[in-house]
PDB file of N, CA and C in Angstrom:
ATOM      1  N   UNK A   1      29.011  26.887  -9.088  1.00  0.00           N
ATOM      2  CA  UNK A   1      27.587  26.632  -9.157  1.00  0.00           C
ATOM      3  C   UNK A   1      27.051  26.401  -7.740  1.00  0.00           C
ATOM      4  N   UNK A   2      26.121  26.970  -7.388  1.00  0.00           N
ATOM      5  CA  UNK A   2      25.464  26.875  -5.970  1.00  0.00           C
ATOM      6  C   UNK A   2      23.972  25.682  -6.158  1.00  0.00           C
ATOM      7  N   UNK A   3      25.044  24.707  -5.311  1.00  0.00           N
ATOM      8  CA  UNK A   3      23.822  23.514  -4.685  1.00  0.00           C
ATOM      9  C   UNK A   3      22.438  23.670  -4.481  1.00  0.00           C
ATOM     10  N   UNK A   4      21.535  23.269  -5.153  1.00  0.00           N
ATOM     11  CA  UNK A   4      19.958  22.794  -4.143  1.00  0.00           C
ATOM     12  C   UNK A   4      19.809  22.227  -3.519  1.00  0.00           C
ATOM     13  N   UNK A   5      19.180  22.422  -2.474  1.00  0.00           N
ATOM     14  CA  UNK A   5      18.860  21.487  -1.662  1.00  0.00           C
ATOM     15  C   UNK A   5      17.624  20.721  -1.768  1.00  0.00           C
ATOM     16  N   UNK A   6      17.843  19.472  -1.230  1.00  0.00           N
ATOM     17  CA  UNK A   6      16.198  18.254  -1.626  1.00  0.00           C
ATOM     18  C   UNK A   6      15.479  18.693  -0.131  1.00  0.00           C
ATOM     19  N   UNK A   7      13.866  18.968   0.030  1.00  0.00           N
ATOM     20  CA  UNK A   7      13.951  19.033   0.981  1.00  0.00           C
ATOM     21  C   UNK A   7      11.984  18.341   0.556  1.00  0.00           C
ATOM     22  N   UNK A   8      12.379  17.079   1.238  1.00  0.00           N
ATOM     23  CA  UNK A   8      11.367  16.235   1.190  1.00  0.00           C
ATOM     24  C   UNK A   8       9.792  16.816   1.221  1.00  0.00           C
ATOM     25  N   UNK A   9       9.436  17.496   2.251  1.00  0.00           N
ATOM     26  CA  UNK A   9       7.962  18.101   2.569  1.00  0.00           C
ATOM     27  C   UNK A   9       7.852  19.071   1.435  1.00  0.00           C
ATOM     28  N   UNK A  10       8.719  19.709   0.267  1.00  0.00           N
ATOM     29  CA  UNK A  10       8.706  20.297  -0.541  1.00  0.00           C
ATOM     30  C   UNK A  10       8.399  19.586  -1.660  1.00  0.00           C
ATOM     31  N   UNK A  11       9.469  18.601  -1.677  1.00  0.00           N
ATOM     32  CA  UNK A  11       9.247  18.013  -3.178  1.00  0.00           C
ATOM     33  C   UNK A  11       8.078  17.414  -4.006  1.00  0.00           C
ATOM     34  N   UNK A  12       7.924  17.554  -4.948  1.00  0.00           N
ATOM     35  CA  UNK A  12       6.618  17.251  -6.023  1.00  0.00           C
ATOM     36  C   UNK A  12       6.734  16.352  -7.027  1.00  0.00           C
ATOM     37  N   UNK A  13       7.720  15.106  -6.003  1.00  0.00           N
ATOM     38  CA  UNK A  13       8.304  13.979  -6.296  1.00  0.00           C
ATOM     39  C   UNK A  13       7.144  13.098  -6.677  1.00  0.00           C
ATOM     40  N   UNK A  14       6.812  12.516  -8.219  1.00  0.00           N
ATOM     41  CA  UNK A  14       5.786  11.433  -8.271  1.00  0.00           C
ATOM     42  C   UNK A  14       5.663  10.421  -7.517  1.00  0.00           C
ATOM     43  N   UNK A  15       4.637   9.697  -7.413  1.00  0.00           N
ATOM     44  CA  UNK A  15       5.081   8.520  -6.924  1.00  0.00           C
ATOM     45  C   UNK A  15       4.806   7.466  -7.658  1.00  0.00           C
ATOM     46  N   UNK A  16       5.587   6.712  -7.382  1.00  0.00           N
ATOM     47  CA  UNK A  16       6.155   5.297  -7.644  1.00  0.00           C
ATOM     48  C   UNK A  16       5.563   3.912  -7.303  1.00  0.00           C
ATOM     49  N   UNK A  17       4.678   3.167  -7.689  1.00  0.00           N
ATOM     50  CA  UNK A  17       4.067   2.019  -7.686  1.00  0.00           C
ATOM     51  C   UNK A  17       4.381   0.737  -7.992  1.00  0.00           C
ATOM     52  N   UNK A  18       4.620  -0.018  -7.199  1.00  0.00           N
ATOM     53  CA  UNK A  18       5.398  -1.536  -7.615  1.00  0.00           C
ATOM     54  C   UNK A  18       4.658  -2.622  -6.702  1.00  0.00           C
ATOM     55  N   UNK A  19       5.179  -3.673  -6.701  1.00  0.00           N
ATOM     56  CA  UNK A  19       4.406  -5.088  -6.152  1.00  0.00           C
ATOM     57  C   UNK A  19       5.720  -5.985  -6.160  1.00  0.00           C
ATOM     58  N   UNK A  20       6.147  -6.846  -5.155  1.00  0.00           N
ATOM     59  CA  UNK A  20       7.132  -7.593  -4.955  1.00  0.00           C
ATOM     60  C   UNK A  20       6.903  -8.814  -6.057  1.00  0.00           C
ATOM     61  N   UNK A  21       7.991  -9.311  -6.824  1.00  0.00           N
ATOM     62  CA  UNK A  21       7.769 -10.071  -8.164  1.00  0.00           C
ATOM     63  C   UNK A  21       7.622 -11.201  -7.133  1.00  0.00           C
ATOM     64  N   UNK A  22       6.642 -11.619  -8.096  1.00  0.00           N
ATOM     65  CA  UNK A  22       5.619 -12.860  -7.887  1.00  0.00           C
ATOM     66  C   UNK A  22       6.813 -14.377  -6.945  1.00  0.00           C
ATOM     67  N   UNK A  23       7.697 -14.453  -7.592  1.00  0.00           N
ATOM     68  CA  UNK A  23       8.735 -15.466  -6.916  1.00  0.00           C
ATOM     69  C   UNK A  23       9.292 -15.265  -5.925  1.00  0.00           C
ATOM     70  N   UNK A  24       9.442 -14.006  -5.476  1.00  0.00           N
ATOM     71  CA  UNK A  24       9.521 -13.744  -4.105  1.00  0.00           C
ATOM     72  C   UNK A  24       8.576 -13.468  -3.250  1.00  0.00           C
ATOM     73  N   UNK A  25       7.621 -13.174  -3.145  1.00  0.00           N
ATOM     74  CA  UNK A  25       6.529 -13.370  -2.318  1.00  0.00           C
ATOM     75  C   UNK A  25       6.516 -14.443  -1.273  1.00  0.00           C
ATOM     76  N   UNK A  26       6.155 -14.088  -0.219  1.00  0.00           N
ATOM     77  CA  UNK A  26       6.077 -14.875   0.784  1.00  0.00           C
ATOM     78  C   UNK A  26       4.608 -14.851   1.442  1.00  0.00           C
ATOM     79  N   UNK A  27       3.631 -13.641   1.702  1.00  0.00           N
ATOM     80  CA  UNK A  27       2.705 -13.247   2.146  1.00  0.00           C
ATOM     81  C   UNK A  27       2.058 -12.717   1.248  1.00  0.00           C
ATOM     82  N   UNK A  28       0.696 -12.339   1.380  1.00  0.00           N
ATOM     83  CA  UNK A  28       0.266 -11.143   0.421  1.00  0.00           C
ATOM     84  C   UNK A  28       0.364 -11.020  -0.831  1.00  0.00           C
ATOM     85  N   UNK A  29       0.410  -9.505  -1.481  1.00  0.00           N
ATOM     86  CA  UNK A  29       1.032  -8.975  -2.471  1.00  0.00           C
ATOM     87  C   UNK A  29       0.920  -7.441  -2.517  1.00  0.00           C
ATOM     88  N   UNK A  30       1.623  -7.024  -1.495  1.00  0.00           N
ATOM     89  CA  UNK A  30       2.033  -5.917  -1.238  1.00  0.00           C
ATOM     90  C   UNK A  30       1.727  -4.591  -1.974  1.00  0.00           C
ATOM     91  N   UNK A  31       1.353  -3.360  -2.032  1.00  0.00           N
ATOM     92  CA  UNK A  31       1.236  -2.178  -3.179  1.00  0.00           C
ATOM     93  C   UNK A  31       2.273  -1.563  -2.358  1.00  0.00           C
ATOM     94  N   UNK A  32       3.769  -1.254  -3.230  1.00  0.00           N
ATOM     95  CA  UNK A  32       4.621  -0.327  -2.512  1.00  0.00           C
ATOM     96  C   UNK A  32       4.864   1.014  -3.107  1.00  0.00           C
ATOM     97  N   UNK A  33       4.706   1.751  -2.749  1.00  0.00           N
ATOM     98  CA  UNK A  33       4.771   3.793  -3.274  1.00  0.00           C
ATOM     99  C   UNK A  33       6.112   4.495  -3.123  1.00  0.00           C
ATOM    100  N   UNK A  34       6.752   4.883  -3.444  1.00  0.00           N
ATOM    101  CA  UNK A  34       8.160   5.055  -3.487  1.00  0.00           C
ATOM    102  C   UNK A  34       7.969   6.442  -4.162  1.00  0.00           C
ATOM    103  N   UNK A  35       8.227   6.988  -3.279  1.00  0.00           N
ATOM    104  CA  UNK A  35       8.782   8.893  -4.032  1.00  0.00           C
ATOM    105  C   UNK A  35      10.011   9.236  -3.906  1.00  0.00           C
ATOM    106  N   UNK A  36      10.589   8.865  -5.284  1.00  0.00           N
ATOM    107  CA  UNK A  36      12.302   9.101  -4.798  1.00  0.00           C
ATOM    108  C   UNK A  36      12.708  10.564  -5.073  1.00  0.00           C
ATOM    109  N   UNK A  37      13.112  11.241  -4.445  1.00  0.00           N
ATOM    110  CA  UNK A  37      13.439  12.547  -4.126  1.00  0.00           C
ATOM    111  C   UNK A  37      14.693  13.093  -4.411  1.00  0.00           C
ATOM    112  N   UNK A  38      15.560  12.197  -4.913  1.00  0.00           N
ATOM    113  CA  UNK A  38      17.156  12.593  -4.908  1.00  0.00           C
ATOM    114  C   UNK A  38      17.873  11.107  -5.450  1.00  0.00           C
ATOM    115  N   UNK A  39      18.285  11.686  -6.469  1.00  0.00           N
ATOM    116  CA  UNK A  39      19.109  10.997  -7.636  1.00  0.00           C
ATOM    117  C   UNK A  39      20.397  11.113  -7.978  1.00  0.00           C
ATOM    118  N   UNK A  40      21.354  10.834  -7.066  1.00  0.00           N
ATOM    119  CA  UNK A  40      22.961  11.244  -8.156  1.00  0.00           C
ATOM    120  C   UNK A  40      24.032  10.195  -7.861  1.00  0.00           C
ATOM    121  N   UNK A  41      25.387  10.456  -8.360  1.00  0.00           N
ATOM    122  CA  UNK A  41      26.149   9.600  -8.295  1.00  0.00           C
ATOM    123  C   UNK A  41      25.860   8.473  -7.055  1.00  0.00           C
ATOM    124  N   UNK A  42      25.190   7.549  -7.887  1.00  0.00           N
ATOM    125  CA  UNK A  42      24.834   6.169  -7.176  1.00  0.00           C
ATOM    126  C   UNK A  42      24.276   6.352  -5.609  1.00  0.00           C
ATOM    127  N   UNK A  43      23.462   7.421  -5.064  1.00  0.00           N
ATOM    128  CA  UNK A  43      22.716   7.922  -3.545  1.00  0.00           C
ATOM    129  C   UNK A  43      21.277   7.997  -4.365  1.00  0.00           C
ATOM    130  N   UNK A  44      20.266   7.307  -3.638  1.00  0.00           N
ATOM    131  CA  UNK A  44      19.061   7.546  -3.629  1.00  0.00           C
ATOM    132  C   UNK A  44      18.045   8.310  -2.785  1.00  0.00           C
ATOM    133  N   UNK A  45      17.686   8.972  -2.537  1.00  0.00           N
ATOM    134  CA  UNK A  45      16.992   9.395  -1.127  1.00  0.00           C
ATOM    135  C   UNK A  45      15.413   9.366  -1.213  1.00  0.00           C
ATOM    136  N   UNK A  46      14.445   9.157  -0.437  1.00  0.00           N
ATOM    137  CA  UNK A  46      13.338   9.414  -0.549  1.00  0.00           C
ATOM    138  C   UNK A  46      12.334   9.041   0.502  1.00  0.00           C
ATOM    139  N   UNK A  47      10.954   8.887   0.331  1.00  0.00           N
ATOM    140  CA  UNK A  47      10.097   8.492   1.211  1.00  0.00           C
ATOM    141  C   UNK A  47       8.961   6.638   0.409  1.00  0.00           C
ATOM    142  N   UNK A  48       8.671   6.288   1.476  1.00  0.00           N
ATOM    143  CA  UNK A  48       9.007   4.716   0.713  1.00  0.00           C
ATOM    144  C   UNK A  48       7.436   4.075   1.596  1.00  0.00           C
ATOM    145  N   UNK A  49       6.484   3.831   1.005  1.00  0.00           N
ATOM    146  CA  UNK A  49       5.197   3.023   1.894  1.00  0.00           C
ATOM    147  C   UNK A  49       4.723   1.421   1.340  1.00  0.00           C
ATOM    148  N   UNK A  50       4.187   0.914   2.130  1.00  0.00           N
ATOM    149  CA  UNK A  50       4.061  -0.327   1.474  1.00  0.00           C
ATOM    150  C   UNK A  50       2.754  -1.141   2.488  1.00  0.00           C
ATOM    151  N   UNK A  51       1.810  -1.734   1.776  1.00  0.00           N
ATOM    152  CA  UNK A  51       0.707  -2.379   2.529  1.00  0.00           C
ATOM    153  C   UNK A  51       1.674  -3.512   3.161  1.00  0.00           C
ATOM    154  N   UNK A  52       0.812  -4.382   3.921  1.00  0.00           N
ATOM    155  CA  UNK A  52       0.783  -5.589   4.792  1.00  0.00           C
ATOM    156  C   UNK A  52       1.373  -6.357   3.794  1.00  0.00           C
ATOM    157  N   UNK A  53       2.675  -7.559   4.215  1.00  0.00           N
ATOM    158  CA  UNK A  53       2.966  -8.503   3.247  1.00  0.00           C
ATOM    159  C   UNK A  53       4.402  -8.911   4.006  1.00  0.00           C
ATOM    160  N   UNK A  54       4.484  -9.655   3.129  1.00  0.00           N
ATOM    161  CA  UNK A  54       5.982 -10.202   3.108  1.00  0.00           C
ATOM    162  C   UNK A  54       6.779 -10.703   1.336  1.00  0.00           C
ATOM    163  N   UNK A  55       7.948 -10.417   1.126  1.00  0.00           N
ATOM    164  CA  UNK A  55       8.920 -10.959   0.479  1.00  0.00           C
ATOM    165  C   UNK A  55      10.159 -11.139   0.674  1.00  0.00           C
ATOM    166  N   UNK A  56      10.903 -12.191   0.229  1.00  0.00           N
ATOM    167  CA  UNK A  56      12.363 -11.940   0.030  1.00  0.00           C
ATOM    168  C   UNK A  56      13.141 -11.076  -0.428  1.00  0.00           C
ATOM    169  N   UNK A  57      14.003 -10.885  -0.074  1.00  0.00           N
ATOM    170  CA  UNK A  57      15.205 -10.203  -0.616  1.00  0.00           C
ATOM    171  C   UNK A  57      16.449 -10.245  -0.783  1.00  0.00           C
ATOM    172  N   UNK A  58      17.183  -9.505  -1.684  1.00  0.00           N
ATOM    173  CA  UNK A  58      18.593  -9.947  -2.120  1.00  0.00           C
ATOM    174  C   UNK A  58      19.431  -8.721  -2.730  1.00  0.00           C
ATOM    175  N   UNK A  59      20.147  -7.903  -1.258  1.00  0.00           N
ATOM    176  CA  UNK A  59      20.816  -6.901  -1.673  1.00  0.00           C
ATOM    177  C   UNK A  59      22.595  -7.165  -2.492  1.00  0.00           C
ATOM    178  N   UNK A  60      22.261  -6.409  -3.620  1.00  0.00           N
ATOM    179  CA  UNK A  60      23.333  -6.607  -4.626  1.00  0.00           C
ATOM    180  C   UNK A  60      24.824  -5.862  -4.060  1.00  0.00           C
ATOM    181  N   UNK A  61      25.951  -6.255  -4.300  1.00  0.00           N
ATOM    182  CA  UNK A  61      26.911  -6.229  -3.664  1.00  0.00           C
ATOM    183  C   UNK A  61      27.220  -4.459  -4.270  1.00  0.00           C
ATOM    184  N   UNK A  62      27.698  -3.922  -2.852  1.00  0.00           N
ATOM    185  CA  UNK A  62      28.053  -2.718  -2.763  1.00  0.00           C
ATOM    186  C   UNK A  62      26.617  -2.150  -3.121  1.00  0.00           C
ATOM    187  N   UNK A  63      25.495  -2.695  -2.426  1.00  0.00           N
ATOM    188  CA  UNK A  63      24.604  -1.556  -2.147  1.00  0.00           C
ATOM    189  C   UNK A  63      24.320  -1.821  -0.995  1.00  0.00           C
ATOM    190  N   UNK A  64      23.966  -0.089  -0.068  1.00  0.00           N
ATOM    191  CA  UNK A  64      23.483  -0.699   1.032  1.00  0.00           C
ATOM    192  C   UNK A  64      22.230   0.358   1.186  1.00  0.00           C
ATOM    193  N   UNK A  65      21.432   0.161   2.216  1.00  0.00           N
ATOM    194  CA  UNK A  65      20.007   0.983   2.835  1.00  0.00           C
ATOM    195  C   UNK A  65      20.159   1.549   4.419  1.00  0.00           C
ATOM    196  N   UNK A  66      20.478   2.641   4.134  1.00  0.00           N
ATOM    197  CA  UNK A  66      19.612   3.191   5.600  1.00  0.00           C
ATOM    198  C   UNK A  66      18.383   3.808   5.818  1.00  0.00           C
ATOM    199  N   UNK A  67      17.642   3.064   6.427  1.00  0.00           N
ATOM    200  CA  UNK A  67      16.410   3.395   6.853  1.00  0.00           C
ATOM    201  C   UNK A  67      15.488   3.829   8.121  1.00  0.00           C
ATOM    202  N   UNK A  68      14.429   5.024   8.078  1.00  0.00           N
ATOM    203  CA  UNK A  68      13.869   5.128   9.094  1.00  0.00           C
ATOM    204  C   UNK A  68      12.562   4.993   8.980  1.00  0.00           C
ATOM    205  N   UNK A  69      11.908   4.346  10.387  1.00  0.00           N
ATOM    206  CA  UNK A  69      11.021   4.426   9.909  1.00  0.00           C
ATOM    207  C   UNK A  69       9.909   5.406  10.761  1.00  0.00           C
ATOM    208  N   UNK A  70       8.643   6.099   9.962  1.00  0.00           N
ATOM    209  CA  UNK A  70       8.332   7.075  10.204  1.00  0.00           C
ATOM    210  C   UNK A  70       6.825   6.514  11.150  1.00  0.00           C
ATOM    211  N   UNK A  71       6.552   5.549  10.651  1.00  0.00           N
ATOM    212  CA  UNK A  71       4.646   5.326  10.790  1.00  0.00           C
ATOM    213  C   UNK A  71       4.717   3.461  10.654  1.00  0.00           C
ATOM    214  N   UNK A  72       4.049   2.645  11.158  1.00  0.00           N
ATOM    215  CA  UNK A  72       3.976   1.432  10.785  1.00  0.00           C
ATOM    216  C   UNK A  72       4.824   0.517  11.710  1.00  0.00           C
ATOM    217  N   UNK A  73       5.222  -0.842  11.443  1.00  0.00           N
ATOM    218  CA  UNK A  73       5.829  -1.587  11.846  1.00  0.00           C
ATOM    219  C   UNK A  73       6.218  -2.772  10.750  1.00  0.00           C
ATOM    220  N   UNK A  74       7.545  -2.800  10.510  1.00  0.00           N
ATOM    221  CA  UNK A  74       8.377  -4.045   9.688  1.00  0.00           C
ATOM    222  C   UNK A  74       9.043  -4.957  10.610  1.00  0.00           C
ATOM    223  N   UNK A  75       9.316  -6.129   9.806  1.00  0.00           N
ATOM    224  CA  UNK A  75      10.255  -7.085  10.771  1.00  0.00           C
ATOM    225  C   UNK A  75      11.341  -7.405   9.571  1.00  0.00           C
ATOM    226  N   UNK A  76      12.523  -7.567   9.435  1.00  0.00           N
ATOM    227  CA  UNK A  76      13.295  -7.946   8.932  1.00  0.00           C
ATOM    228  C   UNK A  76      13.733  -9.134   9.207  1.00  0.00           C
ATOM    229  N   UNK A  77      14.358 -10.181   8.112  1.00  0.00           N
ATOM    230  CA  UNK A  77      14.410 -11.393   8.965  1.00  0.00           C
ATOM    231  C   UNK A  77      15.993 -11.828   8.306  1.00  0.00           C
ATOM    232  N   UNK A  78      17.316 -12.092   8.462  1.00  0.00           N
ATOM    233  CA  UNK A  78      18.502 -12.688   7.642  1.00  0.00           C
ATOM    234  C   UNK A  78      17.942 -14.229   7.680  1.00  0.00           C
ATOM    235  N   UNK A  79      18.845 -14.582   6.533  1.00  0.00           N
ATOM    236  CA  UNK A  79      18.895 -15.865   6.011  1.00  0.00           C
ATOM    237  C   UNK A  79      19.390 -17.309   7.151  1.00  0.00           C
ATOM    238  N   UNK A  80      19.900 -16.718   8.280  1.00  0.00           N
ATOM    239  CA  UNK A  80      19.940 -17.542   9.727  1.00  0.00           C
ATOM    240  C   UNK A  80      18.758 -17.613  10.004  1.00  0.00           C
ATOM    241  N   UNK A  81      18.026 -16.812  10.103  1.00  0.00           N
ATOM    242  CA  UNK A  81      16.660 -16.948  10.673  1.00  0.00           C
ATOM    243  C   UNK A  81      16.389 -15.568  12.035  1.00  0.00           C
ATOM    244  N   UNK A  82      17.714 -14.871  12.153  1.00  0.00           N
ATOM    245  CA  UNK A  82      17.076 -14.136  13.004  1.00  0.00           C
ATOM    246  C   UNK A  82      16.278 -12.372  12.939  1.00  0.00           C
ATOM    247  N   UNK A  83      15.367 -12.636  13.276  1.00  0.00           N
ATOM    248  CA  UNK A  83      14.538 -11.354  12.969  1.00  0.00           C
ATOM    249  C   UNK A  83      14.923 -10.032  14.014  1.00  0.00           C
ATOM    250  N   UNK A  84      14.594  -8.740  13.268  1.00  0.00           N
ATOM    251  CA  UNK A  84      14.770  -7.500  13.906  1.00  0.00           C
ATOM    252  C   UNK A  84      13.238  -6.635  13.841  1.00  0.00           C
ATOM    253  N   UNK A  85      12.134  -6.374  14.389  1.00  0.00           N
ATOM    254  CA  UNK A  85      11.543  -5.502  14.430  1.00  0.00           C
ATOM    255  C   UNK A  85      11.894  -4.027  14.661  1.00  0.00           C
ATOM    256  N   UNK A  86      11.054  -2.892  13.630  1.00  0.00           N
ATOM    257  CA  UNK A  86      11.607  -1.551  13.364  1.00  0.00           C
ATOM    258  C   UNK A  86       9.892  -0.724  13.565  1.00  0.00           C
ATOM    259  N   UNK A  87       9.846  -0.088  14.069  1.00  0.00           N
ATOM    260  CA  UNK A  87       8.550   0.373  14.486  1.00  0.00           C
ATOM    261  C   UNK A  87       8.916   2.497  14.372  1.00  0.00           C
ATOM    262  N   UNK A  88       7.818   2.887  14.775  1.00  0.00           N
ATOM    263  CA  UNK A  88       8.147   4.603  14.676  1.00  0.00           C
ATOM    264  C   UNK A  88       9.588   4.969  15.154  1.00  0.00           C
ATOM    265  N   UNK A  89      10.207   5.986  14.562  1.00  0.00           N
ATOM    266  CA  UNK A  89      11.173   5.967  15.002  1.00  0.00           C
ATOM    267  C   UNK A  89      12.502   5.526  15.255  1.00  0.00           C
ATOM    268  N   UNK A  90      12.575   3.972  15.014  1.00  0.00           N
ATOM    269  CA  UNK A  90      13.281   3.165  14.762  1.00  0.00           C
ATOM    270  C   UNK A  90      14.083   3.753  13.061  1.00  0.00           C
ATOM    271  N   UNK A  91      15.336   3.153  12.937  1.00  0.00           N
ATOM    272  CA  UNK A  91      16.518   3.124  12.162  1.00  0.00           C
ATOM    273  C   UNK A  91      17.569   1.972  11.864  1.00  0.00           C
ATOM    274  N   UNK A  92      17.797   2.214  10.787  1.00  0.00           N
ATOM    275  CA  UNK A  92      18.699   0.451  10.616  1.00  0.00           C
ATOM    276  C   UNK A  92      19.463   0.797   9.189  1.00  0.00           C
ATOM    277  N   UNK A  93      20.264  -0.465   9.160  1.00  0.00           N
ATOM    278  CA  UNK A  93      20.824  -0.266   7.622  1.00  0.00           C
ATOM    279  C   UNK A  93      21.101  -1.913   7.153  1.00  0.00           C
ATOM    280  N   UNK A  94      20.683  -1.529   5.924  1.00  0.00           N
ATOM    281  CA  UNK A  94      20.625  -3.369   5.508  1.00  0.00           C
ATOM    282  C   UNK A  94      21.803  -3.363   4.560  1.00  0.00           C
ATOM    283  N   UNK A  95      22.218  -4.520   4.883  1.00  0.00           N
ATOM    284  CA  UNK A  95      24.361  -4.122   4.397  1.00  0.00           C
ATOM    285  C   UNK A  95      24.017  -4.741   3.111  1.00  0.00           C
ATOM    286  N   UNK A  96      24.788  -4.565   1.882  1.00  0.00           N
ATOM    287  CA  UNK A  96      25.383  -4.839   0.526  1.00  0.00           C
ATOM    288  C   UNK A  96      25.242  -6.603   1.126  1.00  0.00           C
ATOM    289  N   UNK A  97      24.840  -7.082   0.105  1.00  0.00           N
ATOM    290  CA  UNK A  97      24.866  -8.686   0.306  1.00  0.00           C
ATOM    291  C   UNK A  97      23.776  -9.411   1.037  1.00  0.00           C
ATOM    292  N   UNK A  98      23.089  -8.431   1.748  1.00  0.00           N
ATOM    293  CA  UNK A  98      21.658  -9.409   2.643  1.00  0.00           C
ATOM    294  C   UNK A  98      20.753  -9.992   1.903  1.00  0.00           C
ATOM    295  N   UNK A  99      20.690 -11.230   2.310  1.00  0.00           N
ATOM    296  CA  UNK A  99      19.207 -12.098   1.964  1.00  0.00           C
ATOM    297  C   UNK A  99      18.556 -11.978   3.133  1.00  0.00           C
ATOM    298  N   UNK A 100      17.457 -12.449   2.546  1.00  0.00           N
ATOM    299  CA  UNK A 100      16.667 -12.524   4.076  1.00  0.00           C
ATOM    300  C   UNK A 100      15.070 -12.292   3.422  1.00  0.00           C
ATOM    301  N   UNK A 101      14.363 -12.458   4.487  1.00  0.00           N
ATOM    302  CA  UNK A 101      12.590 -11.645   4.244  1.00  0.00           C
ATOM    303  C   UNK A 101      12.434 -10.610   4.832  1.00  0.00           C
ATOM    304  N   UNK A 102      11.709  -9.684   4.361  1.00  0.00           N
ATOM    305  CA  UNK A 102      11.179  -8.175   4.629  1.00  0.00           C
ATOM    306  C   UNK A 102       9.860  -8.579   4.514  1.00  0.00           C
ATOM    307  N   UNK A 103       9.043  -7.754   5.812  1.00  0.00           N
ATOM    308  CA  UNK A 103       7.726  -8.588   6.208  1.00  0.00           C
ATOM    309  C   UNK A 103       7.689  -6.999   6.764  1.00  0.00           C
ATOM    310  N   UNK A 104       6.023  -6.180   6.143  1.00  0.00           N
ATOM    311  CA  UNK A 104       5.675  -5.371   6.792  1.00  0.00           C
ATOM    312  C   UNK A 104       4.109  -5.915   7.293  1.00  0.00           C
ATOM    313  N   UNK A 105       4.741  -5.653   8.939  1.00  0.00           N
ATOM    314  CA  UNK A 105       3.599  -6.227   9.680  1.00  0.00           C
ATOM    315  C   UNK A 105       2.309  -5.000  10.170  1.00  0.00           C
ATOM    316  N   UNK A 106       2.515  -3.900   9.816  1.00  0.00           N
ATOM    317  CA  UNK A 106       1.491  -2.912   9.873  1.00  0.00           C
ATOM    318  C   UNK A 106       1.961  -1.709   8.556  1.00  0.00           C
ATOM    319  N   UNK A 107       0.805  -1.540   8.005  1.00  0.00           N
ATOM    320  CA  UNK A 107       1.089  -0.588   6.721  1.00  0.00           C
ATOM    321  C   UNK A 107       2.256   0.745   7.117  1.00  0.00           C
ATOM    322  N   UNK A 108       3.312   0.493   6.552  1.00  0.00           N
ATOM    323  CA  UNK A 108       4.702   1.566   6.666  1.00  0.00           C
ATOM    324  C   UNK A 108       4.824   3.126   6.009  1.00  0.00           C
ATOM    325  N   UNK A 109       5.692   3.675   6.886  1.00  0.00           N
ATOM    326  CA  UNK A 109       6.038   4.935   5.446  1.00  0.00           C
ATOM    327  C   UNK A 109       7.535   5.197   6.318  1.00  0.00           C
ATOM    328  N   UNK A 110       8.495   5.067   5.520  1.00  0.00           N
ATOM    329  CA  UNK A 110       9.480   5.041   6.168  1.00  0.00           C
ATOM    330  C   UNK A 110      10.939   6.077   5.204  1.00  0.00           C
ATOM    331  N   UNK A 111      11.531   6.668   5.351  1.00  0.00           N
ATOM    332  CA  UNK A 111      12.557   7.555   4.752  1.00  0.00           C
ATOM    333  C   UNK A 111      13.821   6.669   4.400  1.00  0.00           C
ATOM    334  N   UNK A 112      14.517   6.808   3.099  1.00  0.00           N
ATOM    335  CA  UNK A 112      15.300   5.888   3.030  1.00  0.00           C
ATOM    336  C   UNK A 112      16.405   6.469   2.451  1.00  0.00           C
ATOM    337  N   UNK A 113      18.056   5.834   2.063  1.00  0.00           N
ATOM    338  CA  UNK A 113      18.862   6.241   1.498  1.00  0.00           C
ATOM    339  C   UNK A 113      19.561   5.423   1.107  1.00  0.00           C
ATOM    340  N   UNK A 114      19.703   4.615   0.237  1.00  0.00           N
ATOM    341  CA  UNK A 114      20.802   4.180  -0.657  1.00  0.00           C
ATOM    342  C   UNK A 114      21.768   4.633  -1.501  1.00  0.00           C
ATOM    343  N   UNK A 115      22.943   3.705  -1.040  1.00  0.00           N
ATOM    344  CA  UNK A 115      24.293   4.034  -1.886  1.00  0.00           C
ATOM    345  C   UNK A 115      24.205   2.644  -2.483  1.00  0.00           C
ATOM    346  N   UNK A 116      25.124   2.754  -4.136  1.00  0.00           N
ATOM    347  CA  UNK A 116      25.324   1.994  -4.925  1.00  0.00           C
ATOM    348  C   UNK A 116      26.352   2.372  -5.571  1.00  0.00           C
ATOM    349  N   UNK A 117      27.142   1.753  -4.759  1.00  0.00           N
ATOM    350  CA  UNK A 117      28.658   1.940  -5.159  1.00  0.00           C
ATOM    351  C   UNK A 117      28.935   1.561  -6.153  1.00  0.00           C
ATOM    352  N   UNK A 118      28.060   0.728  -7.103  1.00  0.00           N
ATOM    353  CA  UNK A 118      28.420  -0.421  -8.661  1.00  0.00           C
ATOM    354  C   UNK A 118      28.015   1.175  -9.416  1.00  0.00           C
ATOM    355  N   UNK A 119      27.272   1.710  -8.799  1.00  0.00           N
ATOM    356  CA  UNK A 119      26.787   2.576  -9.699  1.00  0.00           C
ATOM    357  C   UNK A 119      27.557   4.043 -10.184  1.00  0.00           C
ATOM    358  N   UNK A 120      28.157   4.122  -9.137  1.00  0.00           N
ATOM    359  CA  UNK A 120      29.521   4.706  -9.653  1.00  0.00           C
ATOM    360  C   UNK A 120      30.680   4.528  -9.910  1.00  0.00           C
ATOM    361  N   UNK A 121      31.350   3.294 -10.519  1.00  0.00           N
ATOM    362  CA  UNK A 121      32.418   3.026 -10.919  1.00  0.00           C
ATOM    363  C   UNK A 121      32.223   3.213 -12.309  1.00  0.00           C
TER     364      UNK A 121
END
């Protein structure tokens, strides 16, 4: 069987509308758009925007995120307290197990990829 390829500026991927649950909130209340583009054994791929805000977070074991970002500016913060700013261009990966706050400090659109390794066992 011969592969397709995902090829983002193509796809006619819906999008996806959510709001950080109310108990995690830190700032704001965020509108985040998520067009996920690619679905399979436990890999996500897609394009990912989100207004001004902040929430917590709590990545579940054996998942992780690599991310770029395209437009905007985020700050990431771990549960020590120390923060990373990610602006155009910028790239990162948030490991299986992070707490911390995710704070987008100028409206984002950023490309993303998750593995979920729970998700394929």
């Amino acid at each position: 069987m011969i592969q397709k390829l995902t090829v983002f500026s193509k796809a006619l991927t819906p999008e996806e509308f959510d709001r950080p649950r109310p108990d995690r909130l830190e700032k704001g209340n965020p509108l985040r758009t998520t067009r996920n583009h690619y679905e399979k054994n436990g890999v996500s791929a897609g394009l990912w925007a989100c207004e001004t805000g902040a929430w917590r977070i709590a990545f579940a074991p054996g998942k992780d995120e690599f991310f770029h970002v395209i437009e905007g500016r985020i700050q990431i913060t771990n549960a020590a307290g120390q923060a990373e700013q990610f602006g155009p261009g910028d790239a990162g990966v948030i490991p299986a197990e992070f707490t911390g706050v995710f704070e987008v400090l100028e409206p984002v659109r950023k490309h993303y990829v998750i593995v979920d390794r729970a998700a394929v066992q």
